[in-house]
PDB file of N, CA and C in Angstrom:
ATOM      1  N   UNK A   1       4.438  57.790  18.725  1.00  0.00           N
ATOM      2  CA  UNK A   1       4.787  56.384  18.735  1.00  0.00           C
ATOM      3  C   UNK A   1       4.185  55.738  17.485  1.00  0.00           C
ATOM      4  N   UNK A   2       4.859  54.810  17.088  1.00  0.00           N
ATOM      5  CA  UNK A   2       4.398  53.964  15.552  1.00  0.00           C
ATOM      6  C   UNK A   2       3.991  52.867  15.654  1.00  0.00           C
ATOM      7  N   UNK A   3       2.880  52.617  15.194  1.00  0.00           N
ATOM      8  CA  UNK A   3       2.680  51.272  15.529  1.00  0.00           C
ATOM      9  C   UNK A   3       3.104  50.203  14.667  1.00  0.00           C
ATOM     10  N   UNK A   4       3.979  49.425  14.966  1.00  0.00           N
ATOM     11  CA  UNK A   4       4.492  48.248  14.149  1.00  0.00           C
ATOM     12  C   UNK A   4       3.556  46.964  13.731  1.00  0.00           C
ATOM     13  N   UNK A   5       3.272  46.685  12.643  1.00  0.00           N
ATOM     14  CA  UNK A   5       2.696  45.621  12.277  1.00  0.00           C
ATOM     15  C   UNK A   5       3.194  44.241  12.461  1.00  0.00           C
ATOM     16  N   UNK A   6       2.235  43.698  13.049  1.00  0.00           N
ATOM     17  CA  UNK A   6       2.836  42.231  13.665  1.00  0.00           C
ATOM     18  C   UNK A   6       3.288  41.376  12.337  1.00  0.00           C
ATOM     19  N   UNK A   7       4.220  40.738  12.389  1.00  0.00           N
ATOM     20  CA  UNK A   7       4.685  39.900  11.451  1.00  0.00           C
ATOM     21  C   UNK A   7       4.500  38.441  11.444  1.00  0.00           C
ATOM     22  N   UNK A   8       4.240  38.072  10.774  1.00  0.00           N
ATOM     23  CA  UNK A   8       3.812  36.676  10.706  1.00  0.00           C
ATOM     24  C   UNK A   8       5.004  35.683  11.366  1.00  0.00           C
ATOM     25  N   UNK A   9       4.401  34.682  11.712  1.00  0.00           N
ATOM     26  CA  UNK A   9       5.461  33.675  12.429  1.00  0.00           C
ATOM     27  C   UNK A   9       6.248  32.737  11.731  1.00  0.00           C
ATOM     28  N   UNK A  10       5.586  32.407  11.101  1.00  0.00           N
ATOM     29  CA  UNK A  10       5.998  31.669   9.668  1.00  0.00           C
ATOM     30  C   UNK A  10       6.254  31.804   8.472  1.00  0.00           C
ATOM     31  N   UNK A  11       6.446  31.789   7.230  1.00  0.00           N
ATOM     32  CA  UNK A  11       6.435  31.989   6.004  1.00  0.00           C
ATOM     33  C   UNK A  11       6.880  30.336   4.994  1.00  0.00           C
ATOM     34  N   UNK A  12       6.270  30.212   4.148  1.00  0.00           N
ATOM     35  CA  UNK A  12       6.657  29.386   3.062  1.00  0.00           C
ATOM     36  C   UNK A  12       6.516  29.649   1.566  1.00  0.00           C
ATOM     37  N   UNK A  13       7.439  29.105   1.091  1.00  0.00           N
ATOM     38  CA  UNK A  13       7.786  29.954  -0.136  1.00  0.00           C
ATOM     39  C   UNK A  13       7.694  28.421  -1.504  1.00  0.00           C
ATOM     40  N   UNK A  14       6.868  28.721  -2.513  1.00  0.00           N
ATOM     41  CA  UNK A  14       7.187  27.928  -3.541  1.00  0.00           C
ATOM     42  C   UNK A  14       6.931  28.020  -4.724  1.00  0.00           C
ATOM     43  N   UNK A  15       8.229  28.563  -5.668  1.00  0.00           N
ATOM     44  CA  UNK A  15       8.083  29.385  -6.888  1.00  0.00           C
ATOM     45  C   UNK A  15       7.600  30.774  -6.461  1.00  0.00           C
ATOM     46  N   UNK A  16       6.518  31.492  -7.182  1.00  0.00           N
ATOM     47  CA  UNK A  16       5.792  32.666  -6.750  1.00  0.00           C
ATOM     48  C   UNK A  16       4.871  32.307  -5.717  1.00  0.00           C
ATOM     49  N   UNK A  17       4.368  31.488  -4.795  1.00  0.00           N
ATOM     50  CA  UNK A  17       3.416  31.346  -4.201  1.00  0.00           C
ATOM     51  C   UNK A  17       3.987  31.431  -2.550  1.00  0.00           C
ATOM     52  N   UNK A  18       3.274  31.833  -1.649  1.00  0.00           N
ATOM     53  CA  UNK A  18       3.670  32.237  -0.272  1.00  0.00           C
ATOM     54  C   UNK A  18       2.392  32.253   0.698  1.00  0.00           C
ATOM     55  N   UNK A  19       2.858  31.114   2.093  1.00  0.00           N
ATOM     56  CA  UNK A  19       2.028  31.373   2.811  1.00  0.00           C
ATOM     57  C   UNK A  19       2.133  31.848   3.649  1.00  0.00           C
ATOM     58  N   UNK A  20       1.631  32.807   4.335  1.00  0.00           N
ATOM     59  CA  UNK A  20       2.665  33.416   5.817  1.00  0.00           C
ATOM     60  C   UNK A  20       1.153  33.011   7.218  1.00  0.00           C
ATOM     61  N   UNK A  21       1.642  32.829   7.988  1.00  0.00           N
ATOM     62  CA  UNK A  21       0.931  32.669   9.115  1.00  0.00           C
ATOM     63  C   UNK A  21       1.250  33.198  10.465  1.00  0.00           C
ATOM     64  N   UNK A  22       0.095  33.734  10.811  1.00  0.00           N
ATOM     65  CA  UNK A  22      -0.385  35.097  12.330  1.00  0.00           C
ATOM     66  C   UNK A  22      -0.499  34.455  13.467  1.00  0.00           C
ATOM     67  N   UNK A  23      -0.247  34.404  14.167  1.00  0.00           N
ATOM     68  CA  UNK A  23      -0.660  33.354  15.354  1.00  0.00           C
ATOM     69  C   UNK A  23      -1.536  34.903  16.537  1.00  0.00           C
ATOM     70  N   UNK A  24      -3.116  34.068  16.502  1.00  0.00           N
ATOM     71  CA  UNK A  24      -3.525  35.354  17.407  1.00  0.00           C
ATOM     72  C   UNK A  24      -4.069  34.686  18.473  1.00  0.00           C
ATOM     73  N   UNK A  25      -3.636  35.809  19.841  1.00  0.00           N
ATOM     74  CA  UNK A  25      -4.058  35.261  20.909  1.00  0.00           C
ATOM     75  C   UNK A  25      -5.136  36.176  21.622  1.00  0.00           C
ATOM     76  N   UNK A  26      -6.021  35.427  22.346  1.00  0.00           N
ATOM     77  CA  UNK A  26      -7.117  36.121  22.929  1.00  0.00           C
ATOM     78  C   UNK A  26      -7.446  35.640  23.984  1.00  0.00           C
ATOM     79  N   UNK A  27      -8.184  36.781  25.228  1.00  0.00           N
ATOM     80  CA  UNK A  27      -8.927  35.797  26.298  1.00  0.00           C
ATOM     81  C   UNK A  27     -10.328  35.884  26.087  1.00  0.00           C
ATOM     82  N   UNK A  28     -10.265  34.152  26.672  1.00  0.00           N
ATOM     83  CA  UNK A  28     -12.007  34.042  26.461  1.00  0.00           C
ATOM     84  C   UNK A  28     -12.414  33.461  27.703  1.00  0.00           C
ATOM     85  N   UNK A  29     -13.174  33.883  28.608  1.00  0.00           N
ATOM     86  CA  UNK A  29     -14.234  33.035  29.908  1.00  0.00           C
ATOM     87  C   UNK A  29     -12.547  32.558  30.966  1.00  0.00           C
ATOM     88  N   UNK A  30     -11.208  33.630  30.864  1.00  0.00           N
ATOM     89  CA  UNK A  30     -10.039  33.164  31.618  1.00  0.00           C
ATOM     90  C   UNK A  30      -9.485  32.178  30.882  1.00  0.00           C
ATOM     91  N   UNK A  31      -9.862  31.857  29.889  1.00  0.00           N
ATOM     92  CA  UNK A  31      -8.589  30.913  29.158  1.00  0.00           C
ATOM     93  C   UNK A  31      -7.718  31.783  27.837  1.00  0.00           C
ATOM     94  N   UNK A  32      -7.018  31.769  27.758  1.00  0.00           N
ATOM     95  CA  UNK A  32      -5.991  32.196  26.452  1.00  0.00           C
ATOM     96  C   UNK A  32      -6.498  31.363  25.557  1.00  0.00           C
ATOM     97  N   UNK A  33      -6.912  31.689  24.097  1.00  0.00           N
ATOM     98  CA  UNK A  33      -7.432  30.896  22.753  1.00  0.00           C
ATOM     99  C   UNK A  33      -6.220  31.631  22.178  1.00  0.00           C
ATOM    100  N   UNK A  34      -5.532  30.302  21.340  1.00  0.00           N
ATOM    101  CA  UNK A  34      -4.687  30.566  20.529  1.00  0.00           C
ATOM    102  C   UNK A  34      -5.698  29.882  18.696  1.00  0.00           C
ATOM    103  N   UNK A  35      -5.157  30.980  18.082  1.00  0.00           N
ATOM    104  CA  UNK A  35      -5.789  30.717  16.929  1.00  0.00           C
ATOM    105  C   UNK A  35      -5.135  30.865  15.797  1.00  0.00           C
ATOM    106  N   UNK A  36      -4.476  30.577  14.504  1.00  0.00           N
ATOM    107  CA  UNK A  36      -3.677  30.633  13.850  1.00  0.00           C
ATOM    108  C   UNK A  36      -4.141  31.592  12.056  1.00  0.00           C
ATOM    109  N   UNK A  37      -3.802  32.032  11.588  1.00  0.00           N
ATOM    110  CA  UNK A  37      -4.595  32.835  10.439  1.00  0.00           C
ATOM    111  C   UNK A  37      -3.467  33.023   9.190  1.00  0.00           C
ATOM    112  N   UNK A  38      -4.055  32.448   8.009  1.00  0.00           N
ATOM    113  CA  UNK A  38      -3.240  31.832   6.922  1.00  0.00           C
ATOM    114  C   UNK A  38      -3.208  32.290   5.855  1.00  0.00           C
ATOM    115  N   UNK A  39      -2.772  33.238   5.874  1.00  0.00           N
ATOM    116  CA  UNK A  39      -2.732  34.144   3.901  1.00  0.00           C
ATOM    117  C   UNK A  39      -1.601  33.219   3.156  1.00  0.00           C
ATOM    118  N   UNK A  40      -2.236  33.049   1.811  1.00  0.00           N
ATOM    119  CA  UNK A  40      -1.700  32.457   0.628  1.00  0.00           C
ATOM    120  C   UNK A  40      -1.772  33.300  -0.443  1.00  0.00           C
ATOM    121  N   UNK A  41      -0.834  33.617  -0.942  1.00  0.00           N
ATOM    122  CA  UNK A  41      -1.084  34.582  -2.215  1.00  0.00           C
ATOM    123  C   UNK A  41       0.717  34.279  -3.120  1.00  0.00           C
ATOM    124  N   UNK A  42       0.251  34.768  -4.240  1.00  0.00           N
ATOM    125  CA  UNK A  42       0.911  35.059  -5.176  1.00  0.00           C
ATOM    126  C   UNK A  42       1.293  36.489  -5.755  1.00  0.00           C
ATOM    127  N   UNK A  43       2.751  36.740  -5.910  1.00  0.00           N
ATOM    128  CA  UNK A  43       2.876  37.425  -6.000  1.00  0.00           C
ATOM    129  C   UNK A  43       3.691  37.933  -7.838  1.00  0.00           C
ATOM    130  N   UNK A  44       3.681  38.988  -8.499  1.00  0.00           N
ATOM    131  CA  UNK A  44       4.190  39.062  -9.673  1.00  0.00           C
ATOM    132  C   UNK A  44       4.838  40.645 -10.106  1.00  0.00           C
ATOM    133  N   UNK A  45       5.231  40.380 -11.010  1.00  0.00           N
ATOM    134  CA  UNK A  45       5.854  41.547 -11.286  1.00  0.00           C
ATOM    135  C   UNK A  45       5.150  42.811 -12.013  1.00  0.00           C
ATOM    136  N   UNK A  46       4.302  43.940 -12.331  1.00  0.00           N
ATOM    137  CA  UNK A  46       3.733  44.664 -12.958  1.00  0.00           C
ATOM    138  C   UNK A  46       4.710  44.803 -14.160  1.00  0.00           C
ATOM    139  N   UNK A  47       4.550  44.730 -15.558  1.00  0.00           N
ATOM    140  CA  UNK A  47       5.254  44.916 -16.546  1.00  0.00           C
ATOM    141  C   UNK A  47       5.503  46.762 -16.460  1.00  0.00           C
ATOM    142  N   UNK A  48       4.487  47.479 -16.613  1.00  0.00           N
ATOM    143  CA  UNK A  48       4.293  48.742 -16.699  1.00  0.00           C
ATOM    144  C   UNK A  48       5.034  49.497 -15.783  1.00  0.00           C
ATOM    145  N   UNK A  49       4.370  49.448 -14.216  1.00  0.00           N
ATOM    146  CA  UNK A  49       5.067  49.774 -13.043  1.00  0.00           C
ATOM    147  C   UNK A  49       6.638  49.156 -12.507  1.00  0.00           C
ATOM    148  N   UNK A  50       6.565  48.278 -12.794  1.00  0.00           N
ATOM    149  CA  UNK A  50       8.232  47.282 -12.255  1.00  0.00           C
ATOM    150  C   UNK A  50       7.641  47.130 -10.710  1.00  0.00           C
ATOM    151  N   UNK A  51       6.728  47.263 -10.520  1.00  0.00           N
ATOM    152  CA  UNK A  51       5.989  46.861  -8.935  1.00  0.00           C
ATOM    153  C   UNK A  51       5.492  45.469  -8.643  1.00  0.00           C
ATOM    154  N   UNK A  52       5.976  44.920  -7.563  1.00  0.00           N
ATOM    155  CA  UNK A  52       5.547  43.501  -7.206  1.00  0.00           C
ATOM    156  C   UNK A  52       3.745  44.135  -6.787  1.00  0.00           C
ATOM    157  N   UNK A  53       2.764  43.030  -7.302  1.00  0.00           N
ATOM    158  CA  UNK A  53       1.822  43.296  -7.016  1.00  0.00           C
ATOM    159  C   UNK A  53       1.828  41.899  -6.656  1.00  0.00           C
ATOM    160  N   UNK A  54       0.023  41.167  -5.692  1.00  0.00           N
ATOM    161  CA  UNK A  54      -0.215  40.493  -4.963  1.00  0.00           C
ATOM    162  C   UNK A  54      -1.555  39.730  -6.332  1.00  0.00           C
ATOM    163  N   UNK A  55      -1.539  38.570  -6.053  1.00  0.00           N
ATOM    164  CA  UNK A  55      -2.694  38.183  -6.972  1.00  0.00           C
ATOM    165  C   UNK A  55      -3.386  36.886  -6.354  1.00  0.00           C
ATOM    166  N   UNK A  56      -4.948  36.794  -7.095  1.00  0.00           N
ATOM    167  CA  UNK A  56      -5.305  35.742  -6.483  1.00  0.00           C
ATOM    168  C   UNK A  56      -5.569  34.143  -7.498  1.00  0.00           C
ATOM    169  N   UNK A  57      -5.121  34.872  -8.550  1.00  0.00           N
ATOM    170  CA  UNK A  57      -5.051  34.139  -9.539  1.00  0.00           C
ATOM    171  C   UNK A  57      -3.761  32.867  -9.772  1.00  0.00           C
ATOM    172  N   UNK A  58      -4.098  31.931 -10.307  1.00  0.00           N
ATOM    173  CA  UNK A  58      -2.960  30.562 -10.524  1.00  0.00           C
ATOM    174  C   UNK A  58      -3.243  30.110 -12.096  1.00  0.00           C
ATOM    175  N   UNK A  59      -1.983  29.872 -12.536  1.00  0.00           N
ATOM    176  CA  UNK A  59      -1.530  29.400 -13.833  1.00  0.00           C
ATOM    177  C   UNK A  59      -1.940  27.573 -13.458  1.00  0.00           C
ATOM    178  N   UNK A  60      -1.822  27.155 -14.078  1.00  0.00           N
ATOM    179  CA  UNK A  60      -2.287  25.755 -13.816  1.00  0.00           C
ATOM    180  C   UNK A  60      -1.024  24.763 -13.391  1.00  0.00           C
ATOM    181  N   UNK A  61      -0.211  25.425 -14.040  1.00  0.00           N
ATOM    182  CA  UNK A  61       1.721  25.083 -13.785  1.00  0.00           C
ATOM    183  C   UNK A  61       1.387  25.299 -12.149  1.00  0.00           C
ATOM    184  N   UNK A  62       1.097  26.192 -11.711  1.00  0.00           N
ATOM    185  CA  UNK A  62       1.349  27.172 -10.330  1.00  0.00           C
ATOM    186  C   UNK A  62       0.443  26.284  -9.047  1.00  0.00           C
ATOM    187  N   UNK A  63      -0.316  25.302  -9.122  1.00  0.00           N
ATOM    188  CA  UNK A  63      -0.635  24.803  -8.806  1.00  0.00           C
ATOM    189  C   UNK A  63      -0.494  23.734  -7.385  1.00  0.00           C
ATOM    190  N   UNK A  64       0.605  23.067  -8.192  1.00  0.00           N
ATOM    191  CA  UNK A  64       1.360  22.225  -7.311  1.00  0.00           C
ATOM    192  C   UNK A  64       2.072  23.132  -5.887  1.00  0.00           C
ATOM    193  N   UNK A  65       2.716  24.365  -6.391  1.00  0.00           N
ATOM    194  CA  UNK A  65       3.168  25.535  -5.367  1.00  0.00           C
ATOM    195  C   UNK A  65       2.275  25.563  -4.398  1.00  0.00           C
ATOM    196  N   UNK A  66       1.215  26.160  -4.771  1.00  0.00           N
ATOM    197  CA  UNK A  66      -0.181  26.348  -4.093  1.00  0.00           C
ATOM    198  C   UNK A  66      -0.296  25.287  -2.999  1.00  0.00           C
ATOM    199  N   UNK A  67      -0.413  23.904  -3.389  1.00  0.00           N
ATOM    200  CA  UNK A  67      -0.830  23.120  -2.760  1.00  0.00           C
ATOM    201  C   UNK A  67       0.332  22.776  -1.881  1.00  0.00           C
ATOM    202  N   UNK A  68       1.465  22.888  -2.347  1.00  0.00           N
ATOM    203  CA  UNK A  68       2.749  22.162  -1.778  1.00  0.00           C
ATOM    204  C   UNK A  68       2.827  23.573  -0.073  1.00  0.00           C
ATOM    205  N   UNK A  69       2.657  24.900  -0.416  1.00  0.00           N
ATOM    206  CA  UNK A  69       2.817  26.056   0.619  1.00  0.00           C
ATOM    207  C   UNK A  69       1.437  25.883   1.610  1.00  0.00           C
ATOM    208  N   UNK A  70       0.422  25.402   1.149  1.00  0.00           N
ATOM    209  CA  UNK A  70      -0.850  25.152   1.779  1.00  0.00           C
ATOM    210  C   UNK A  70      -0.869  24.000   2.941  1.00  0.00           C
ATOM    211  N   UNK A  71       0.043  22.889   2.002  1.00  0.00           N
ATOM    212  CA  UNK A  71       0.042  21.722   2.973  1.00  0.00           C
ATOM    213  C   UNK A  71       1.196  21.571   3.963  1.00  0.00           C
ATOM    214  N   UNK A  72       1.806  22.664   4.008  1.00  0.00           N
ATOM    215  CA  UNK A  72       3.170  23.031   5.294  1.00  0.00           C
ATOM    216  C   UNK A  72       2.451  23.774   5.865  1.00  0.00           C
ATOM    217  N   UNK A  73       1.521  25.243   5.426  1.00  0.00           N
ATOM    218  CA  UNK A  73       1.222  25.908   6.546  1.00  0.00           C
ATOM    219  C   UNK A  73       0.243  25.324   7.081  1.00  0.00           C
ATOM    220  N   UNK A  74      -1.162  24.142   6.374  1.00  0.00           N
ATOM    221  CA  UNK A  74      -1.958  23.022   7.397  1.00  0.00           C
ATOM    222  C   UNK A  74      -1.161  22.548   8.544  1.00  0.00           C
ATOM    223  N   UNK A  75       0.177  21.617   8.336  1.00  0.00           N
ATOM    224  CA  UNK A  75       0.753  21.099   8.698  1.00  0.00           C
ATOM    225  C   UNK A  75       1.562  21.845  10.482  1.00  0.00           C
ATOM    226  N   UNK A  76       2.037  23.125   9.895  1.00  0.00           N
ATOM    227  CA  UNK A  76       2.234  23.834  10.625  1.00  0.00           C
ATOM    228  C   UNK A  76       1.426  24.354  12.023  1.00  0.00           C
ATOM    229  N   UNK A  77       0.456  25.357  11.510  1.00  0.00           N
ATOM    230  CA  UNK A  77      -0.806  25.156  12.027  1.00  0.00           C
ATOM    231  C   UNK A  77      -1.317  24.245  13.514  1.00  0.00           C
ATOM    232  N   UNK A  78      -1.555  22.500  12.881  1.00  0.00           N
ATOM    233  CA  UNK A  78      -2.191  21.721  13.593  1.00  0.00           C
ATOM    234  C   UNK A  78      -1.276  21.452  14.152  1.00  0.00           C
ATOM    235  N   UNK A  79      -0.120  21.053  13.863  1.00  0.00           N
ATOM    236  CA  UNK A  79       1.324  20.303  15.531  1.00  0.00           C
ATOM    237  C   UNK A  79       0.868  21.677  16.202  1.00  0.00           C
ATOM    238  N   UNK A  80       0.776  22.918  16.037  1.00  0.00           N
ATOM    239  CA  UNK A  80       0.277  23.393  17.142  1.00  0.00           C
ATOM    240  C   UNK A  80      -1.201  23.580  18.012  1.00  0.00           C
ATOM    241  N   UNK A  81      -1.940  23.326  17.149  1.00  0.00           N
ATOM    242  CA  UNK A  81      -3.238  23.327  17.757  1.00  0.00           C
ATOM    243  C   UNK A  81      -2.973  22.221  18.561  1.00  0.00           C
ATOM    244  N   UNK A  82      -2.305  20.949  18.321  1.00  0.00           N
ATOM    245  CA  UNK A  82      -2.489  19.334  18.803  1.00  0.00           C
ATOM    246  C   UNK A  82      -1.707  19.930  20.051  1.00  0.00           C
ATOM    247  N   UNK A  83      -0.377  20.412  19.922  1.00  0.00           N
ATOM    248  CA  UNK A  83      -0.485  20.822  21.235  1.00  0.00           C
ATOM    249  C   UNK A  83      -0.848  21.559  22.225  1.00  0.00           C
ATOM    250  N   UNK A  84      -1.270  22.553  21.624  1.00  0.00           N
ATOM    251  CA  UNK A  84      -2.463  23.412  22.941  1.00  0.00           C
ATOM    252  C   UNK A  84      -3.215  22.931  23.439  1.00  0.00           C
ATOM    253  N   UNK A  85      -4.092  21.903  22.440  1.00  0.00           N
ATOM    254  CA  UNK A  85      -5.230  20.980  23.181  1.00  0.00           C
ATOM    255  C   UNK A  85      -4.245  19.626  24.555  1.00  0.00           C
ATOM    256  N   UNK A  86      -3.691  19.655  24.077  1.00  0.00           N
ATOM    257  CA  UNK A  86      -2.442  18.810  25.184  1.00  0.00           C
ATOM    258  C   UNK A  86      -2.404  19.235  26.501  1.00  0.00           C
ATOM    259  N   UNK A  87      -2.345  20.907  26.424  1.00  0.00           N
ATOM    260  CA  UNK A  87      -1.702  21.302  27.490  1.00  0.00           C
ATOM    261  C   UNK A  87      -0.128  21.533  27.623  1.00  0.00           C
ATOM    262  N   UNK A  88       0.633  21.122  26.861  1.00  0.00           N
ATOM    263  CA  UNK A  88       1.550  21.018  26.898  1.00  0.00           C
ATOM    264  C   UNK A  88       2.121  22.531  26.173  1.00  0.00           C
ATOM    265  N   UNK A  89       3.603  22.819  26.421  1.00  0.00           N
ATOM    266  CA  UNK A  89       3.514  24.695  25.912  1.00  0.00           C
ATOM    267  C   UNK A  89       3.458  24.613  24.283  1.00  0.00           C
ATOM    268  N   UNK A  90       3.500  25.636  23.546  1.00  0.00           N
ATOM    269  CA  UNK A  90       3.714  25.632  22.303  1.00  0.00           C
ATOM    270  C   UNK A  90       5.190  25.845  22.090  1.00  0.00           C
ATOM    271  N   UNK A  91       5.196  24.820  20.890  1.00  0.00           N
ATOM    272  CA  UNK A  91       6.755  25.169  20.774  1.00  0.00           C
ATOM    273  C   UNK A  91       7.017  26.262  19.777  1.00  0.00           C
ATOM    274  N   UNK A  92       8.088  26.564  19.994  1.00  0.00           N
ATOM    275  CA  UNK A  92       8.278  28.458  18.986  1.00  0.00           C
ATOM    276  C   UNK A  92       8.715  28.081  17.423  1.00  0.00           C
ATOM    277  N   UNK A  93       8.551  28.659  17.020  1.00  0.00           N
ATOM    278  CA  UNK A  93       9.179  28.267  14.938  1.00  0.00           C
ATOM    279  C   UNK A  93      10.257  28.721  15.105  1.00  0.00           C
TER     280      UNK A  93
END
């Protein structure tokens, strides 16, 4: 059997920059904790290889991306935390 890697729930995309987000669930003391987990990265082309590689580096242009994919997956994120703390269900992406 193979184990499949969970895929993120989300994704946002701007220029080269990408945030994807995990939604992980756990029990703690009988309650379900939902917790959300946020990779941002950039991605580019290897001249040598022709291989997309992953980077942590930003052009100063690249910036605005950064911030613009950061402040959807914040955004994202908290309407769901706001509603777990509610009680109310989570809604699906």
């Amino acid at each position: 059997m193979t184990h499949q890697p969970q895929q993120p729930i989300k994704e946002y995309r701007a220029g080269k920059v990408k945030a994807a987000i995990w939604k992980d669930e756990r029990e703690e003391q009988g309650r379900t904790i939902v917790q959300h987990n946020v990779k941002i990265q950039k991605r580019y082309r290897d001249q040598q290889t022709g291989d997309y590689k992953p980077t942590e580096y930003y052009y100063g242009a690249e910036l605005a991306d950064l911030i613009l994919v950061a402040q959807q997956a914040f955004e994202f994120v908290r309407l769901r935390e706001s509603e777990d703390d509610s009680g109310l269900p989570t809604v699906a992406a």
